[in-house]
N, C-alpha and C. Protein backbone atom coordinates (compact mmCIF):
# COMPACT_ATOMS: atom_id res chain seq x y z
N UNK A 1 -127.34 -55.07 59.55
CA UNK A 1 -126.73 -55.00 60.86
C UNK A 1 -126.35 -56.38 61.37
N UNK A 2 -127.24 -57.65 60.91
CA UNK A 2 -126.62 -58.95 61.69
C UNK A 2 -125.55 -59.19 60.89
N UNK A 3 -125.28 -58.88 59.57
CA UNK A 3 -123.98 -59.22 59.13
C UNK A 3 -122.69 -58.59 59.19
N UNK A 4 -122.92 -57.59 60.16
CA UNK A 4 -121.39 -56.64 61.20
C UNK A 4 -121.40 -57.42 62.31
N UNK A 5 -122.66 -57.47 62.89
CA UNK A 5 -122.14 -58.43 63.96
C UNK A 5 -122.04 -60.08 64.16
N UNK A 6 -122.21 -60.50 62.92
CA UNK A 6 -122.18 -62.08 62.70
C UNK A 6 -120.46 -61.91 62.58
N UNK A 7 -120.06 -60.31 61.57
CA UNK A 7 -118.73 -60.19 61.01
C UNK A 7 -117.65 -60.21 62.35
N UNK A 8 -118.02 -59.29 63.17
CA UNK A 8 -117.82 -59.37 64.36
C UNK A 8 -117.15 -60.25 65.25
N UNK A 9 -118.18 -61.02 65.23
CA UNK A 9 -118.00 -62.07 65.91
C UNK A 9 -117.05 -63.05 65.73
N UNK A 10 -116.93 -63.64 64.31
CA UNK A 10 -116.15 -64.31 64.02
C UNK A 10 -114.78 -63.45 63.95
N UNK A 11 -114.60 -62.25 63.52
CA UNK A 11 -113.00 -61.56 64.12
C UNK A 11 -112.74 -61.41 65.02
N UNK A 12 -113.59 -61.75 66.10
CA UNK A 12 -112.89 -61.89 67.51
C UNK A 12 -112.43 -63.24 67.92
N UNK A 13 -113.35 -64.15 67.28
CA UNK A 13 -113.06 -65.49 67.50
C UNK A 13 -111.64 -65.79 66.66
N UNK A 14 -111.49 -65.46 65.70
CA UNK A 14 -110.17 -65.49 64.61
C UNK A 14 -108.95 -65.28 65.41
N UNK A 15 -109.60 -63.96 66.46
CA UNK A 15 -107.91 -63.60 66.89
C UNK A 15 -107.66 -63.87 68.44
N UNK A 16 -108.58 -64.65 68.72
CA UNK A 16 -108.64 -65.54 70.03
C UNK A 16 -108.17 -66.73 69.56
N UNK A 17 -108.55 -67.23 68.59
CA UNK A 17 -107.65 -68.68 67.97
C UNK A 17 -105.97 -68.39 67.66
N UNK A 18 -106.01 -67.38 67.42
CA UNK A 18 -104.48 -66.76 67.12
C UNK A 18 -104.00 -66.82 68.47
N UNK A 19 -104.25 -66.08 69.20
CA UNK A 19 -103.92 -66.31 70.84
C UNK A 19 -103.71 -67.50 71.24
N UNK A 20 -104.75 -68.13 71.21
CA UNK A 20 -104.42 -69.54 71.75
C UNK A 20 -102.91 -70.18 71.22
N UNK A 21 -102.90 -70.19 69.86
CA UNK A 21 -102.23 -71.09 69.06
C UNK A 21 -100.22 -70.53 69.51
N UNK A 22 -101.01 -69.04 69.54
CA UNK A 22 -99.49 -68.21 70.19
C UNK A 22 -98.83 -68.52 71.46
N UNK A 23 -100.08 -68.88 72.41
CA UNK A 23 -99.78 -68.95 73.49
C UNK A 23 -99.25 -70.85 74.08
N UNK A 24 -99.85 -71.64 72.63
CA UNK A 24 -99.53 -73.22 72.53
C UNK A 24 -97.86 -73.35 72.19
N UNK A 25 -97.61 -72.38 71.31
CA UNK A 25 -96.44 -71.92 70.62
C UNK A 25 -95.42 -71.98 72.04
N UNK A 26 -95.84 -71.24 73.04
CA UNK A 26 -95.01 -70.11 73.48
C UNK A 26 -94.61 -71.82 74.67
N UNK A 27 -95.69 -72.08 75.02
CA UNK A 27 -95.81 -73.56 76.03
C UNK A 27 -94.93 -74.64 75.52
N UNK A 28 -94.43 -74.65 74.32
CA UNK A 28 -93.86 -75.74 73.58
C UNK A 28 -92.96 -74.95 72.80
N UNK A 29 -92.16 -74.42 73.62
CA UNK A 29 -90.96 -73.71 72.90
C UNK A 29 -89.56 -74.65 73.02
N UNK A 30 -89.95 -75.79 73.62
CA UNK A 30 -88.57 -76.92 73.31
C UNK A 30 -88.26 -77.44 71.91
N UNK A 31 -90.27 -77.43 71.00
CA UNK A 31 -89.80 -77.75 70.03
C UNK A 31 -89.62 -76.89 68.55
N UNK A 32 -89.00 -77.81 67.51
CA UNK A 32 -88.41 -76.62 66.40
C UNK A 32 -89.72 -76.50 65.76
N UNK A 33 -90.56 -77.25 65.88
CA UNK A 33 -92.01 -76.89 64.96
C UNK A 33 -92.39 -75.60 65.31
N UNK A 34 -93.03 -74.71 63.99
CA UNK A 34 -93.08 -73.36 64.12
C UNK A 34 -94.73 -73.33 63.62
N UNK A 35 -95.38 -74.52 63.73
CA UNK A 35 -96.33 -74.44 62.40
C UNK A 35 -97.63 -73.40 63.66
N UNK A 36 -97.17 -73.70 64.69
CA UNK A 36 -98.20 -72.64 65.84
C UNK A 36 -97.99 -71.57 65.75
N UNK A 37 -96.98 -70.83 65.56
CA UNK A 37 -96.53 -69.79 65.82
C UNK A 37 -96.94 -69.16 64.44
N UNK A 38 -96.89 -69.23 63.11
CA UNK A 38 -97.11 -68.68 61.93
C UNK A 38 -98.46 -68.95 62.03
N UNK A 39 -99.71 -69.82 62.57
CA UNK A 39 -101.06 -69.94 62.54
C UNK A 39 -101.20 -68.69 63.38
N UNK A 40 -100.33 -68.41 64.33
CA UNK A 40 -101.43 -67.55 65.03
C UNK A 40 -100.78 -66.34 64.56
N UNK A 41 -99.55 -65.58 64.36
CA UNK A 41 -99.32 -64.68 63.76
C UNK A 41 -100.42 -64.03 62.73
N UNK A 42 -100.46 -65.31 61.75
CA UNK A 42 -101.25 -64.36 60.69
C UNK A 42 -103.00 -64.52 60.99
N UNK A 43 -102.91 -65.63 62.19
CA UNK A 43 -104.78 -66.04 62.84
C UNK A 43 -104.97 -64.32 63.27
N UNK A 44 -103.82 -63.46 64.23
CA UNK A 44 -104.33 -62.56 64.91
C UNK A 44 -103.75 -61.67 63.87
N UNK A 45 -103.34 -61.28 62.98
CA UNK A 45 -102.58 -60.06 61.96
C UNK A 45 -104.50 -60.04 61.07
N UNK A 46 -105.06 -61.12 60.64
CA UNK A 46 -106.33 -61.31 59.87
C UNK A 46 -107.19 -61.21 60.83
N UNK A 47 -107.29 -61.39 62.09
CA UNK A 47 -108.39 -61.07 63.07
C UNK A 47 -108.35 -59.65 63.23
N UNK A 48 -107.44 -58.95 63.29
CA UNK A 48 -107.04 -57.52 63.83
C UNK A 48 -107.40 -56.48 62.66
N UNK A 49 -106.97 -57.57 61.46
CA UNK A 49 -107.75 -56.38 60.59
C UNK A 49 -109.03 -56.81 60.02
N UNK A 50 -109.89 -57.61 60.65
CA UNK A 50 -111.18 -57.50 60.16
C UNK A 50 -111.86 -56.54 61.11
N UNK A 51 -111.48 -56.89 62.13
CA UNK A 51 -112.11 -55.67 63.81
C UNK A 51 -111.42 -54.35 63.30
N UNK A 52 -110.62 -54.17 62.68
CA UNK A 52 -110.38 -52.56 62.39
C UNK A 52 -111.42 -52.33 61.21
N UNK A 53 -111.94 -53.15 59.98
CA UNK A 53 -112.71 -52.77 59.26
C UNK A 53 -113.61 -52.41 59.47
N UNK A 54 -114.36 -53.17 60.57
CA UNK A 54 -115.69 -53.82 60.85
C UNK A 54 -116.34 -52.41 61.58
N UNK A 55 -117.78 -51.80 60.93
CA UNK A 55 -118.37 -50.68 61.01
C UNK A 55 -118.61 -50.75 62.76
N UNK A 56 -119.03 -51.92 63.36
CA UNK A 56 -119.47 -51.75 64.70
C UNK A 56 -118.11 -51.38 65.75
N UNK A 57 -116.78 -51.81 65.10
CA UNK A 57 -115.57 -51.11 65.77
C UNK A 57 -115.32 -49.84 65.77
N UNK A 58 -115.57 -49.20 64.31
CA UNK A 58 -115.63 -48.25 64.16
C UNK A 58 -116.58 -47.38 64.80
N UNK A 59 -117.61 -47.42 64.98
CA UNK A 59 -118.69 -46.95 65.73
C UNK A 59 -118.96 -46.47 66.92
N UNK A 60 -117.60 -47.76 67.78
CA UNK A 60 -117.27 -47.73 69.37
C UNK A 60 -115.95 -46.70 69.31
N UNK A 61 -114.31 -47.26 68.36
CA UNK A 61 -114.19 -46.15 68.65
C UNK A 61 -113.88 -44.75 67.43
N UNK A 62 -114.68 -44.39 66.83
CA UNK A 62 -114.74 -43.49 65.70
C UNK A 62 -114.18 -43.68 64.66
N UNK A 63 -114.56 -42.77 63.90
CA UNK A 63 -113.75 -42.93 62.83
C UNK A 63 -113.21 -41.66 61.71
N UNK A 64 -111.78 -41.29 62.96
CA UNK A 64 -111.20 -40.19 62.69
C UNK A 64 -110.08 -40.64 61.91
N UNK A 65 -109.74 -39.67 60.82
CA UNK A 65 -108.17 -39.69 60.38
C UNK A 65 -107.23 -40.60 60.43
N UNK A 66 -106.91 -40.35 62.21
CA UNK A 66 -105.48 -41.02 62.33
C UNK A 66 -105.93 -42.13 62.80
N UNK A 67 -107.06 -42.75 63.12
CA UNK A 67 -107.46 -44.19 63.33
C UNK A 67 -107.36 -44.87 62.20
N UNK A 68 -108.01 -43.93 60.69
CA UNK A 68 -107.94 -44.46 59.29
C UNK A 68 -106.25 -44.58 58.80
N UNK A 69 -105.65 -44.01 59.38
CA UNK A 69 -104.07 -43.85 58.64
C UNK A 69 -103.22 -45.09 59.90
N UNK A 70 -103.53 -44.99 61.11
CA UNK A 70 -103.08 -46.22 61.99
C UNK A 70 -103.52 -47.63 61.04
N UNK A 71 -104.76 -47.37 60.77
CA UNK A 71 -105.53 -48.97 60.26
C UNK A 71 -104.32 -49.53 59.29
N UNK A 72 -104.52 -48.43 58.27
CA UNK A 72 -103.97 -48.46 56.85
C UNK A 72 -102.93 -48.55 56.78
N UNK A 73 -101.72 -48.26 58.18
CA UNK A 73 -99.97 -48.70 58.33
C UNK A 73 -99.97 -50.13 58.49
N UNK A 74 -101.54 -50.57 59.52
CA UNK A 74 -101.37 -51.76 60.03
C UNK A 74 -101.70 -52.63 58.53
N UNK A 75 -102.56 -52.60 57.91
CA UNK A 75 -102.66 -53.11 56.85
C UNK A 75 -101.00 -52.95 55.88
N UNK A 76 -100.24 -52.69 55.99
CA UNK A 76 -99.49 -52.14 54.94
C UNK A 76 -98.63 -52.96 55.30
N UNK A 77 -98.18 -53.20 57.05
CA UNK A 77 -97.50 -53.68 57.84
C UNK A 77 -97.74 -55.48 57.47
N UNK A 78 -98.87 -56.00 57.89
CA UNK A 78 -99.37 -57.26 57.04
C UNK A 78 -99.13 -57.27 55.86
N UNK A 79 -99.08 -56.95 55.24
CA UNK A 79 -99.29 -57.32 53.42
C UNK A 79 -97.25 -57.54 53.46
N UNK A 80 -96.61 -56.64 53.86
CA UNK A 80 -95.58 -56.66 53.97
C UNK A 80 -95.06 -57.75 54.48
N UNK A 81 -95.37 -58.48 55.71
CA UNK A 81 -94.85 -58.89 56.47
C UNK A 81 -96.09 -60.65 56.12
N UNK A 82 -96.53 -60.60 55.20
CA UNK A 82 -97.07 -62.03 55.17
C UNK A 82 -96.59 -62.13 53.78
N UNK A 83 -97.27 -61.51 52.64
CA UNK A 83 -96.78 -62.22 51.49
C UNK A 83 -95.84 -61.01 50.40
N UNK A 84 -95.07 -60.37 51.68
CA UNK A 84 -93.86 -59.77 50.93
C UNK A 84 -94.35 -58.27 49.85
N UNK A 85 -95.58 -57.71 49.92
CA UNK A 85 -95.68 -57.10 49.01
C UNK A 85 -95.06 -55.46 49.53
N UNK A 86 -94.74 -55.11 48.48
CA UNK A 86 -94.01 -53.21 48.77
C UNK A 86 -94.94 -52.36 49.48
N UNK A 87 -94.20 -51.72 50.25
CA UNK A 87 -95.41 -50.70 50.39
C UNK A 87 -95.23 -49.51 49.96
N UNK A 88 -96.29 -48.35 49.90
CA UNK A 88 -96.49 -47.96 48.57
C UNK A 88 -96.79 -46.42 49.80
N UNK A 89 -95.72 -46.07 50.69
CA UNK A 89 -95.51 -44.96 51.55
C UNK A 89 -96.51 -43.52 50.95
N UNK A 90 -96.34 -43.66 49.97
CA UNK A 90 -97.35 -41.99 49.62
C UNK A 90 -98.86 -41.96 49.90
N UNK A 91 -99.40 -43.39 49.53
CA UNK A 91 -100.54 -43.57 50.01
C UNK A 91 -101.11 -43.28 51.31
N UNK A 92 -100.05 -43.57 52.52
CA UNK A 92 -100.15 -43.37 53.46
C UNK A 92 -99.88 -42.62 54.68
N UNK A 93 -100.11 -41.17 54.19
CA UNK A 93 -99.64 -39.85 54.41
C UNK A 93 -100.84 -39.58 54.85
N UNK A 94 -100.71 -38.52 56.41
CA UNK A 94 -101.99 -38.47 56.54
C UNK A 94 -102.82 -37.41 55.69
N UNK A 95 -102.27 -36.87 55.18
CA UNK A 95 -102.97 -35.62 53.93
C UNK A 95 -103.54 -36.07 53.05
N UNK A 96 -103.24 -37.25 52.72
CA UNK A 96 -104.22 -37.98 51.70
C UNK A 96 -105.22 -38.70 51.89
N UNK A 97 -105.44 -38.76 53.64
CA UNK A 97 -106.88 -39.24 53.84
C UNK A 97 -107.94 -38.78 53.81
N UNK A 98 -108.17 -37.84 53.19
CA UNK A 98 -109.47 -36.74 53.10
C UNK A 98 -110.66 -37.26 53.49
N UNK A 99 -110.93 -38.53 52.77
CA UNK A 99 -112.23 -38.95 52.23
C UNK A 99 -112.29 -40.31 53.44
């Protein structure tokens, strides 16, 4: 149990650093440096999906179906959208979440 909420902890802190860095981004939009804006993108895309893994999220708010098939777009959505990989649509049907 301390290592969900040690896990915890630090994915909230992850995507509070993402925030920040978004919100440093957003304050300094005169300049062309982007290197804030891609820290916190993928700071809060990797914070967001450790708090969707993480059993004590799950716990608060369940862990039905379409929370598992939301998670699993959002995951699909990242992988896509950071290092380009396909996504693989059949997997993620909600009929195939049985288990």
């Amino acid at each position: 149990m301390r290592t969900e909420i040690l896990t915890f902890i630090v994915s909230v802190t992850i995507c509070l650093i993402g925030a920040v860095a978004l919100g440093a981004y957003a304050l300094r939009s005169r300049s062309n440096e982007r290197d804030l804006l891609w820290i916190g993108l993928f700071a809060m895309l990797y914070g967001t999906d450790l708090v969707s893994r993480n059993p004590l999220f799950q716990l608060g708010f369940g862990s039905t179906h379409e929370l598992r098939y939301n998670a699993r777009c959002h995951r699909s959505s990242a992988n896509r959208l950071l290092i380009g990989a396909p996504s693989r649509h059949d997997d993620l049907h909600p009929s195939t979440l049985a288990g």
